[in-house]
N, C-alpha and C. Protein backbone atom coordinates (compact mmCIF):
# COMPACT_ATOMS: atom_id res chain seq x y z
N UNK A 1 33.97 -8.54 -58.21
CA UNK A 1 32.97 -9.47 -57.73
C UNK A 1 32.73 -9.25 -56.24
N UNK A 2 31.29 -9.43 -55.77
CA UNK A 2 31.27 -9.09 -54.69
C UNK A 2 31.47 -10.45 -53.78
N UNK A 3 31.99 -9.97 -52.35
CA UNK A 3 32.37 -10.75 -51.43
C UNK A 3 31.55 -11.89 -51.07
N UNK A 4 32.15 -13.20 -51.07
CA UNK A 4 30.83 -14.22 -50.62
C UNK A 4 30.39 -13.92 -49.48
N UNK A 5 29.15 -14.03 -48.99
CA UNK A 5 28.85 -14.21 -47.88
C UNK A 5 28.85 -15.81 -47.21
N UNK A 6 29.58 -15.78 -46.08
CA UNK A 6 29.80 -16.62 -45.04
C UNK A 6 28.37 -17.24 -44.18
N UNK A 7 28.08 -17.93 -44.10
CA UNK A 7 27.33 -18.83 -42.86
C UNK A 7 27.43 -20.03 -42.46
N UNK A 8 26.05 -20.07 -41.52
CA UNK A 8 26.75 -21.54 -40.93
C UNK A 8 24.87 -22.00 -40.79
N UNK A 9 24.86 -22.87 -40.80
CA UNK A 9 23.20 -23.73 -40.42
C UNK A 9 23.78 -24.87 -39.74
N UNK A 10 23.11 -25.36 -38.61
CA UNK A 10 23.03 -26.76 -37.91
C UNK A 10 21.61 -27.34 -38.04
N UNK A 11 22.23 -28.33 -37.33
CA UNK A 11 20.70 -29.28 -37.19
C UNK A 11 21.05 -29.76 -35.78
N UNK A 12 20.50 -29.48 -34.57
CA UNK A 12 20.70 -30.01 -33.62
C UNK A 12 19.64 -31.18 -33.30
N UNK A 13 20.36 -32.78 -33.06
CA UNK A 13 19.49 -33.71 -32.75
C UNK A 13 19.07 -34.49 -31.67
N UNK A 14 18.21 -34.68 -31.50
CA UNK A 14 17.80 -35.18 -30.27
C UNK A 14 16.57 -36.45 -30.57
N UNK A 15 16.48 -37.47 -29.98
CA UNK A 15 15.03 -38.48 -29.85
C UNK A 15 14.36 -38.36 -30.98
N UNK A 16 15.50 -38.81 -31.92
CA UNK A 16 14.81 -38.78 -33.45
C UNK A 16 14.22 -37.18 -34.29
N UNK A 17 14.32 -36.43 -33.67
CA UNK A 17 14.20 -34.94 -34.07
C UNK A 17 15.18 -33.91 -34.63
N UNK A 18 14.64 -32.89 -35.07
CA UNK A 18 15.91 -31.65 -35.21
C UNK A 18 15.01 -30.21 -34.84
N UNK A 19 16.08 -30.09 -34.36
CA UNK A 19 15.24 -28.79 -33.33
C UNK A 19 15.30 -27.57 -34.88
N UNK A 20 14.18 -27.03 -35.05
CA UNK A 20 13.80 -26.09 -36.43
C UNK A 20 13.45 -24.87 -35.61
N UNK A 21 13.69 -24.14 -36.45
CA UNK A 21 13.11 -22.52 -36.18
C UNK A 21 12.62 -22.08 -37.58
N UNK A 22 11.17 -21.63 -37.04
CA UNK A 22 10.47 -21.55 -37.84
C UNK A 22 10.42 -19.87 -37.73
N UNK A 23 10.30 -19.50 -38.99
CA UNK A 23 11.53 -17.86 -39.14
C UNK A 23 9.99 -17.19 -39.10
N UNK A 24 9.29 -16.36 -38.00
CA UNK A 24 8.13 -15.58 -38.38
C UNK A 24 8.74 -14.34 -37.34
N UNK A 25 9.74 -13.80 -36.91
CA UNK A 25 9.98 -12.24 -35.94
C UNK A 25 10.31 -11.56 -36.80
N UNK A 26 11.42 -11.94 -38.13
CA UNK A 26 12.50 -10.86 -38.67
C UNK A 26 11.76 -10.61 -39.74
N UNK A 27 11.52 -8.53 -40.41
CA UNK A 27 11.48 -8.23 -40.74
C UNK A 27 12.41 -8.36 -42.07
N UNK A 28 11.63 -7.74 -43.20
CA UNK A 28 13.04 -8.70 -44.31
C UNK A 28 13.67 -9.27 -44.48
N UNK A 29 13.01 -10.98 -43.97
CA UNK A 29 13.72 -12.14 -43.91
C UNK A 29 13.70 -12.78 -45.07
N UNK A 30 14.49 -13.23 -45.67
CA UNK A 30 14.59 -13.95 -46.78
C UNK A 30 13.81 -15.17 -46.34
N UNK A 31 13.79 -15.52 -44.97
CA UNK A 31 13.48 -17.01 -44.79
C UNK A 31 12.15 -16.86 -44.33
N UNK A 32 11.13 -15.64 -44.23
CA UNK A 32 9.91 -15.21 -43.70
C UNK A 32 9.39 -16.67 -43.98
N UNK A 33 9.00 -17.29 -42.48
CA UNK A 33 7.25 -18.20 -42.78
C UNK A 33 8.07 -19.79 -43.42
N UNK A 34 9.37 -19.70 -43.20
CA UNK A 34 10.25 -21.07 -43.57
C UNK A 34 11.18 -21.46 -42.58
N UNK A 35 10.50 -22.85 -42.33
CA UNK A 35 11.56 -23.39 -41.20
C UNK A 35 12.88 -24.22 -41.78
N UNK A 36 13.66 -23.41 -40.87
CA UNK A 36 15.54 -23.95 -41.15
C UNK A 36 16.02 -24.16 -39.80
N UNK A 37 17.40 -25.37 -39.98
CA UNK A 37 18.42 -25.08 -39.10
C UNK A 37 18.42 -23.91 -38.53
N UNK A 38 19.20 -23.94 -37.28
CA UNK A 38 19.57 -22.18 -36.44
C UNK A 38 21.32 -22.53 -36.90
N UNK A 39 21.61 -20.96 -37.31
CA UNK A 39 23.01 -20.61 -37.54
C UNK A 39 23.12 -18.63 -38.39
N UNK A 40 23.75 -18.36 -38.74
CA UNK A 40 23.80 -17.14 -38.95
C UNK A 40 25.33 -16.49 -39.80
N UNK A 41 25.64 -15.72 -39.63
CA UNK A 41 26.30 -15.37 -40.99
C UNK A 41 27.53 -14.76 -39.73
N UNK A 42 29.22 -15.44 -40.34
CA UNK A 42 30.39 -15.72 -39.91
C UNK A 42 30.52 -14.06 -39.39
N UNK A 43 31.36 -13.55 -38.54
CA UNK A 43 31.85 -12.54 -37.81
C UNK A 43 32.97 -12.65 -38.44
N UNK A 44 33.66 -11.26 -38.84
CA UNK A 44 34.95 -10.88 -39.51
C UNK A 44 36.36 -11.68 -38.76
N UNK A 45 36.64 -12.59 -39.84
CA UNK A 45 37.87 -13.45 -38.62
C UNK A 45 37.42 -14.76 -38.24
N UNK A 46 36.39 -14.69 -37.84
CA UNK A 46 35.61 -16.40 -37.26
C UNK A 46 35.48 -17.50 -38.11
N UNK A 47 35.81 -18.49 -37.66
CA UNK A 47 36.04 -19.69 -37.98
C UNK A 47 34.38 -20.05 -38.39
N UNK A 48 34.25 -21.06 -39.38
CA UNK A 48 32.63 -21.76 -39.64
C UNK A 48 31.97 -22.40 -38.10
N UNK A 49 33.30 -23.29 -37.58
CA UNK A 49 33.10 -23.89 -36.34
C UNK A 49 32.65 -22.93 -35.25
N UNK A 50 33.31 -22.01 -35.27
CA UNK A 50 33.55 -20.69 -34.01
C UNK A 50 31.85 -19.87 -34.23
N UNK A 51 31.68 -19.73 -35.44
CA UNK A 51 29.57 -19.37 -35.72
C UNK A 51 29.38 -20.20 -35.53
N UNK A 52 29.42 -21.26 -36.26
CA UNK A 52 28.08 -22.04 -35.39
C UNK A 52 27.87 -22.31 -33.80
N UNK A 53 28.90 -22.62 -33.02
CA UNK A 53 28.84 -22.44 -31.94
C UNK A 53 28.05 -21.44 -31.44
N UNK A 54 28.19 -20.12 -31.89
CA UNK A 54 28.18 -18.67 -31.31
C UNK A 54 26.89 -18.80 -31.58
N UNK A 55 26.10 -18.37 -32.60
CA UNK A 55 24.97 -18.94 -33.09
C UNK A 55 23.90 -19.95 -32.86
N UNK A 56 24.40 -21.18 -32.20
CA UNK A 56 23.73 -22.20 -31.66
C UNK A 56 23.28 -21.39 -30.34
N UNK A 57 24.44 -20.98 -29.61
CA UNK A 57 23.91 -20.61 -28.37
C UNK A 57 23.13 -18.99 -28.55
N UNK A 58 23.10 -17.85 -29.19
CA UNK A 58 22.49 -17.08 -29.11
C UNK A 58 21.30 -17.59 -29.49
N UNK A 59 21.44 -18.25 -30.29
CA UNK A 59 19.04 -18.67 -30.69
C UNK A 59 18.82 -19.67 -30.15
N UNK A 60 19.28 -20.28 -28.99
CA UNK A 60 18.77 -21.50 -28.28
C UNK A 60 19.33 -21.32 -27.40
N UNK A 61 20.29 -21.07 -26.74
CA UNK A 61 20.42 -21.20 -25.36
C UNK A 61 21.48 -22.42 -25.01
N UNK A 62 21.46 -23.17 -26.37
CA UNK A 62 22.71 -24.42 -26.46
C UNK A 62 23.64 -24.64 -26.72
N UNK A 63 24.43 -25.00 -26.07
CA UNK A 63 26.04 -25.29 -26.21
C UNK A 63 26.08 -26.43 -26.73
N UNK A 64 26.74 -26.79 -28.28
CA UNK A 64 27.16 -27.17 -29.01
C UNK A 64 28.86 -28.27 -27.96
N UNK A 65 28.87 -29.43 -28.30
CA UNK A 65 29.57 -30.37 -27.62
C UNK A 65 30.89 -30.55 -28.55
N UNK A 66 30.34 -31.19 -29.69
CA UNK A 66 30.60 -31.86 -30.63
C UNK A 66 30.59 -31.76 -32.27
N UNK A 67 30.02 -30.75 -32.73
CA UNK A 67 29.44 -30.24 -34.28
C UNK A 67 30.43 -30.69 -34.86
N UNK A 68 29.73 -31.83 -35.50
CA UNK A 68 29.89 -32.92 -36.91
C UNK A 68 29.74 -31.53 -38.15
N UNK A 69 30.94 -31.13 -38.52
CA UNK A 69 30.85 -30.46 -40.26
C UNK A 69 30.34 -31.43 -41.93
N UNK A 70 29.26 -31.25 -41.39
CA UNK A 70 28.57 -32.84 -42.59
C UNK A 70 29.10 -31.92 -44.23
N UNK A 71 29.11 -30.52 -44.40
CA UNK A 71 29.13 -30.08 -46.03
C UNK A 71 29.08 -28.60 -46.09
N UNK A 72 29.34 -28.30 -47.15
CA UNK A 72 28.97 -26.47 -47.97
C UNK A 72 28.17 -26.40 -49.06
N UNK A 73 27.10 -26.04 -48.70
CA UNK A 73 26.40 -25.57 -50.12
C UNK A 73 26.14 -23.98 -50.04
N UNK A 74 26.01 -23.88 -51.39
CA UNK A 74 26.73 -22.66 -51.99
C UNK A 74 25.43 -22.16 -52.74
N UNK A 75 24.73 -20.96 -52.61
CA UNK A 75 23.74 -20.47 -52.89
C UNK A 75 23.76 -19.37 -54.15
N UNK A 76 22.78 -19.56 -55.05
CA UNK A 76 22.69 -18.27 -55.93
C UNK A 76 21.73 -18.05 -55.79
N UNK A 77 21.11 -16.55 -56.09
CA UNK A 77 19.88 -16.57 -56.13
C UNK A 77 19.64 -14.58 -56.07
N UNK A 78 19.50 -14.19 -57.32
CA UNK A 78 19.46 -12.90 -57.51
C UNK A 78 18.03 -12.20 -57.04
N UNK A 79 18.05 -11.40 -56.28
CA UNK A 79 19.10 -10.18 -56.04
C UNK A 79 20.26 -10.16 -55.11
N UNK A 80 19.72 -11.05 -54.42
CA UNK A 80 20.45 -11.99 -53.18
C UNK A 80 22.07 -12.17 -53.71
N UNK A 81 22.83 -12.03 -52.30
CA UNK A 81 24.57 -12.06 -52.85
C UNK A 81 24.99 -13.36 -52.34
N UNK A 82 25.68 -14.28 -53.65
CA UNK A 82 26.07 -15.56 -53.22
C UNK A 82 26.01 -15.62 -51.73
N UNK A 83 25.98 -16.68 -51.00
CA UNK A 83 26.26 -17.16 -49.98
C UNK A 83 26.86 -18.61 -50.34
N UNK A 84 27.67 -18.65 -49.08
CA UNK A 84 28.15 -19.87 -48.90
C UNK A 84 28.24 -20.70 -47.15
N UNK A 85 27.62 -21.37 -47.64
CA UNK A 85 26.54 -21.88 -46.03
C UNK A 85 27.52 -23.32 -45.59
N UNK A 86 27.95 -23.22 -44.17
CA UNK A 86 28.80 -24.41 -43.66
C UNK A 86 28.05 -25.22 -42.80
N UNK A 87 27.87 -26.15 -43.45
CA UNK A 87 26.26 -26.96 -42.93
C UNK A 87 26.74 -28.11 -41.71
N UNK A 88 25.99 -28.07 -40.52
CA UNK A 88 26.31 -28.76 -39.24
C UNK A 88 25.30 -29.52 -38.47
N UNK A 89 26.09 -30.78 -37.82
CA UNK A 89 24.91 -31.32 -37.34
C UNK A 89 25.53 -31.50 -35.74
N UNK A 90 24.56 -32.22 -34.57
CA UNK A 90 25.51 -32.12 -33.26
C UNK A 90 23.57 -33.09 -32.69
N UNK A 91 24.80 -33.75 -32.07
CA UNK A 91 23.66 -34.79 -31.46
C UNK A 91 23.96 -34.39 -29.67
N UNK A 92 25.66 -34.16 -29.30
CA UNK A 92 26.12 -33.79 -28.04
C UNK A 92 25.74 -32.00 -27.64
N UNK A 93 24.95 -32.07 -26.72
CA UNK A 93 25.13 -30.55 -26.59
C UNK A 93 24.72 -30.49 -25.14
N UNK A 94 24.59 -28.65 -24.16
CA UNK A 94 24.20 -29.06 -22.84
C UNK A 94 23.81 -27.47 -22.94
N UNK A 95 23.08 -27.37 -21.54
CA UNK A 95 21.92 -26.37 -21.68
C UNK A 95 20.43 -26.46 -21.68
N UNK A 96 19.84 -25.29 -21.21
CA UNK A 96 18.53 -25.46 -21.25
C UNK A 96 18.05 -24.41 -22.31
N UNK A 97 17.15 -24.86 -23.24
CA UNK A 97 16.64 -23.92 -24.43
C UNK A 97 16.36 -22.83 -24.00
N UNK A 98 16.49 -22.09 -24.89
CA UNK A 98 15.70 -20.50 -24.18
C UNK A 98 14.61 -20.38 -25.94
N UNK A 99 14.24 -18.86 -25.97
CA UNK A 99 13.14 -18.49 -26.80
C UNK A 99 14.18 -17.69 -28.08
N UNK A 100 13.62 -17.49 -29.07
CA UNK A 100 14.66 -17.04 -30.27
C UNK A 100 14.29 -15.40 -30.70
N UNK A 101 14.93 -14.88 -31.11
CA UNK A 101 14.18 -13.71 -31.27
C UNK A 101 14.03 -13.29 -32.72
N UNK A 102 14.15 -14.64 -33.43
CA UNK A 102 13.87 -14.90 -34.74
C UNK A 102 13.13 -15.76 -35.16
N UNK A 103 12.57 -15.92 -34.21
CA UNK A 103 11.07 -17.47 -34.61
C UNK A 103 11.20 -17.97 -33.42
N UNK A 104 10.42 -19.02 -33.83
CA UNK A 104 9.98 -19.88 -32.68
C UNK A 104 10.72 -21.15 -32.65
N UNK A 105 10.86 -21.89 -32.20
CA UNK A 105 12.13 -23.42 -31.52
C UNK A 105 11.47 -24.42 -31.66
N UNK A 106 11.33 -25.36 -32.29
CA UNK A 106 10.84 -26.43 -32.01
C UNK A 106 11.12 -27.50 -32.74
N UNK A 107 11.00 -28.82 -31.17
CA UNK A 107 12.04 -30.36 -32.25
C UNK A 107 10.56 -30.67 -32.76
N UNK A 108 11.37 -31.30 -33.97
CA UNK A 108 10.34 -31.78 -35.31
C UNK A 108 10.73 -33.34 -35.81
N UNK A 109 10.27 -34.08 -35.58
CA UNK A 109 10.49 -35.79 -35.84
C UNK A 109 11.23 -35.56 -37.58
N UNK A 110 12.39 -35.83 -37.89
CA UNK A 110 12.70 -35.65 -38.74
C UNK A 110 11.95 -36.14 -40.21
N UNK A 111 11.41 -37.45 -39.79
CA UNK A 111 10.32 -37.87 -41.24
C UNK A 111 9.83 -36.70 -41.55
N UNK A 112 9.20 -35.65 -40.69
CA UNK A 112 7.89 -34.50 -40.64
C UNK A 112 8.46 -33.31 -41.52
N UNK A 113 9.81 -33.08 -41.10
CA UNK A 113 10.63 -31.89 -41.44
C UNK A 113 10.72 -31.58 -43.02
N UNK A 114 10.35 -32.51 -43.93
CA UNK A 114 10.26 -32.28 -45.57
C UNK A 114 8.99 -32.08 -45.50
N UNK A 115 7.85 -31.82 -45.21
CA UNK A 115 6.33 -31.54 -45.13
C UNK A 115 5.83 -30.23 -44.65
N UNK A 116 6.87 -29.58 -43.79
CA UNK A 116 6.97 -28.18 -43.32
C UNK A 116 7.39 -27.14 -44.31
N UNK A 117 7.17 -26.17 -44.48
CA UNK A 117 7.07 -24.92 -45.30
C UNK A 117 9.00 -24.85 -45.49
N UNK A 118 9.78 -25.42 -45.82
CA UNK A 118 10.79 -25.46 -45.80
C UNK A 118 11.81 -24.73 -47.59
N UNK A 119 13.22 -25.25 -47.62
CA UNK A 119 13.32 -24.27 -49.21
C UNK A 119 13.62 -26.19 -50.07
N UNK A 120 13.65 -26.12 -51.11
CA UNK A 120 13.31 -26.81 -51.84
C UNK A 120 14.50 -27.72 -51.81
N UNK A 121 15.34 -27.05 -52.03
CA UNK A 121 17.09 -27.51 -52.09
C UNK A 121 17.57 -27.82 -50.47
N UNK A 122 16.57 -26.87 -49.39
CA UNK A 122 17.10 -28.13 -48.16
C UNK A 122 16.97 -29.46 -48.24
N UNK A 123 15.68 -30.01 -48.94
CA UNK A 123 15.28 -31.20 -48.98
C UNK A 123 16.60 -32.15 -49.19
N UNK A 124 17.28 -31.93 -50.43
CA UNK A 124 18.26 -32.66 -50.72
C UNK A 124 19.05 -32.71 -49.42
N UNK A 125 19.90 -31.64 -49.07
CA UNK A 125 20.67 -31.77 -48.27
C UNK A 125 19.95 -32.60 -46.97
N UNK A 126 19.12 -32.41 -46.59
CA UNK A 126 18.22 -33.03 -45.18
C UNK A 126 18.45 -34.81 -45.64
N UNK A 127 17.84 -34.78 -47.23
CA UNK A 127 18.27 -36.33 -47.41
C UNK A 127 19.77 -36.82 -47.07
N UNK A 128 20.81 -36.02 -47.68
CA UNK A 128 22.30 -36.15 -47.69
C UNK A 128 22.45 -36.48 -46.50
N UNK A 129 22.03 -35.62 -45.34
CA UNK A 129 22.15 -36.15 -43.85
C UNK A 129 21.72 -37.27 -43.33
N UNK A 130 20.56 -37.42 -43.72
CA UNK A 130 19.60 -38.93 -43.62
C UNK A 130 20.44 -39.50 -43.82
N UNK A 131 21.14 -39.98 -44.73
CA UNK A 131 21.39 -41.24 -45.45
C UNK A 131 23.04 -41.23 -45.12
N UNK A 132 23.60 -40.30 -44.13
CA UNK A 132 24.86 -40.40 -43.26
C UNK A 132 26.09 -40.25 -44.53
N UNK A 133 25.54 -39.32 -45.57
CA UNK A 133 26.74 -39.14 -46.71
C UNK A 133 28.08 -38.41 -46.08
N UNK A 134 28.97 -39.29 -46.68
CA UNK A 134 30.35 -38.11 -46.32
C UNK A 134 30.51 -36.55 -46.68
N UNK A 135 30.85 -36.32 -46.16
CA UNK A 135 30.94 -34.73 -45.99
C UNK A 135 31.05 -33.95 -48.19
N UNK A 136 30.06 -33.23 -48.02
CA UNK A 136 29.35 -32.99 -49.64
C UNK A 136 29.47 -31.72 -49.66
N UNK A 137 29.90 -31.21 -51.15
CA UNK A 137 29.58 -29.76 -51.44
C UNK A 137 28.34 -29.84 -52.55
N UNK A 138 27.50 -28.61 -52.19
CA UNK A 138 25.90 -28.95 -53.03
C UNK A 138 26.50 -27.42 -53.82
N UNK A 139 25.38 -27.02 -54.65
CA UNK A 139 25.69 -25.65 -55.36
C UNK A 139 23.68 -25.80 -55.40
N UNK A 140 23.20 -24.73 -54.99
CA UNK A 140 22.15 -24.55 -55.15
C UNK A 140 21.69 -23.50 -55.76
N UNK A 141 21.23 -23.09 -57.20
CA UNK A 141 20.72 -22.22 -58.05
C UNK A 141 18.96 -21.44 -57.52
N UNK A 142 18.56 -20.60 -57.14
CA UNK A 142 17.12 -20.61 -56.92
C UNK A 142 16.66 -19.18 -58.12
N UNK A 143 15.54 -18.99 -58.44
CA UNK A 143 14.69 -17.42 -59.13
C UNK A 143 13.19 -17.53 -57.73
N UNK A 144 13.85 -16.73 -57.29
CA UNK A 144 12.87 -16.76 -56.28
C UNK A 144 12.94 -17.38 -55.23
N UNK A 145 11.86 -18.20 -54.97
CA UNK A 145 11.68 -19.71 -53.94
C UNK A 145 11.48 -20.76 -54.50
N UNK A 146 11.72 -20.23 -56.26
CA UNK A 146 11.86 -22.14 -56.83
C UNK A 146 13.74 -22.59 -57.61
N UNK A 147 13.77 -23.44 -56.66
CA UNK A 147 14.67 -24.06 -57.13
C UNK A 147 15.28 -24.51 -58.58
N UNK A 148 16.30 -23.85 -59.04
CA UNK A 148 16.32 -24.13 -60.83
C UNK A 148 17.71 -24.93 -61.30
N UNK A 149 18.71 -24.86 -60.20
CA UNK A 149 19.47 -25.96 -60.85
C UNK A 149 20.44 -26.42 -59.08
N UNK A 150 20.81 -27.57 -59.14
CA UNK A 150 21.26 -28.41 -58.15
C UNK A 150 22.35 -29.07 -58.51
N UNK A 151 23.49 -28.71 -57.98
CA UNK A 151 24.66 -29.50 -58.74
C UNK A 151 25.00 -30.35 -56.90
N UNK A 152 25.33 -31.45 -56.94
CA UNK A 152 26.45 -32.47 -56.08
C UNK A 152 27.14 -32.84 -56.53
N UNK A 153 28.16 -32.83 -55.90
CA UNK A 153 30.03 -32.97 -56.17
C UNK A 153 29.95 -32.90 -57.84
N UNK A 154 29.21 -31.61 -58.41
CA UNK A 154 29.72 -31.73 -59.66
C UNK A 154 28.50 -32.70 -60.96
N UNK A 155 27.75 -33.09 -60.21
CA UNK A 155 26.68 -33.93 -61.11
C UNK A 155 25.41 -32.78 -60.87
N UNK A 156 24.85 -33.23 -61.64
CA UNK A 156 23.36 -32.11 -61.94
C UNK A 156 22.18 -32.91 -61.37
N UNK A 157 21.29 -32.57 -60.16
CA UNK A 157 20.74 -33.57 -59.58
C UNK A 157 18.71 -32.86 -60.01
N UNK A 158 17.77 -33.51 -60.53
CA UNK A 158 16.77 -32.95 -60.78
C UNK A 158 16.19 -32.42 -59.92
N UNK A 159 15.54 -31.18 -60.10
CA UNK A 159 14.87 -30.42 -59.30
C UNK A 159 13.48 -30.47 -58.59
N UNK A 160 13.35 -31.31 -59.30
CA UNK A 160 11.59 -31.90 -59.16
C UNK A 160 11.15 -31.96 -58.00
């Protein structure tokens, strides 16, 4: 079986917002033209905590204070090799933004952020955060960019 792949996604918050990067620089991006959290895939040895940090500050310019570990969801989605994503949020941070060299930066009033070109199965999790759930493992199934099965802690949640 092949090796999971490791990552990390945040949500950095600020004045009711979450700062999004909206993925339009990288060539064979899985995430082409879809805005996500900034985070990136673990360094041999590195801690979930130790990327996201690293990560926060290479695509923003921000130092991470505080990163709240809200969950793991766990990705399928063929041809694509599992991933397993260590999902973060951080309201404390210091620094001045810089520019990404993977999209563009920008805070988004969180109501707004499910209305943006986003993946289907963030939605859930974005709610999970909303609604201040204790720390959750999701399992997210996709064929493509549509979402086909959604498990939380083990229950089957509709896809609709």
């Amino acid at each position: 079986m092949a090796e999971l792949l490791q990552t990390t996604l945040c949500y950095l918050e600020q004045n009711g917002c979450y700062l999004m990067l909206h993925r339009i620089k990288k060539k064979n991006d899985v995430n082409h033209d879809k805005w996500i959290g900034v985070g990136g895939k673990l360094d041999p040895g590195e801690t979930a905590e130790a990327c996201a940090l690293r990560e926060v500050w290479e695509e923003t310019g921000l130092t991470m204070q505080s990163p709240a570990y809200r969950g793991i969801v766990d990705f399928t989605c063929e041809p694509w090799p599992a991933e397993r994503m260590h999902l973060y949020t951080c309201t404390d941070f210091t620094g001045t933004l810089t520019g990404c060299n993977e999209g563009t930066l920008e805070w988004v009033p969180k109501p707004e952020v499910e209305n943006l070109p986003i993946w289907q199965g963030d939605k859930i999790f974005l709610r999970l955060l909303a609604e201040g759930a204790p720390f959750f493992h999701l399992e997210l199934t996709y064929h493509g960019d549509t979402l086909v099965q959604a498990v939380l802690e083990g229950e089957t949640l509709p896809c609709g």
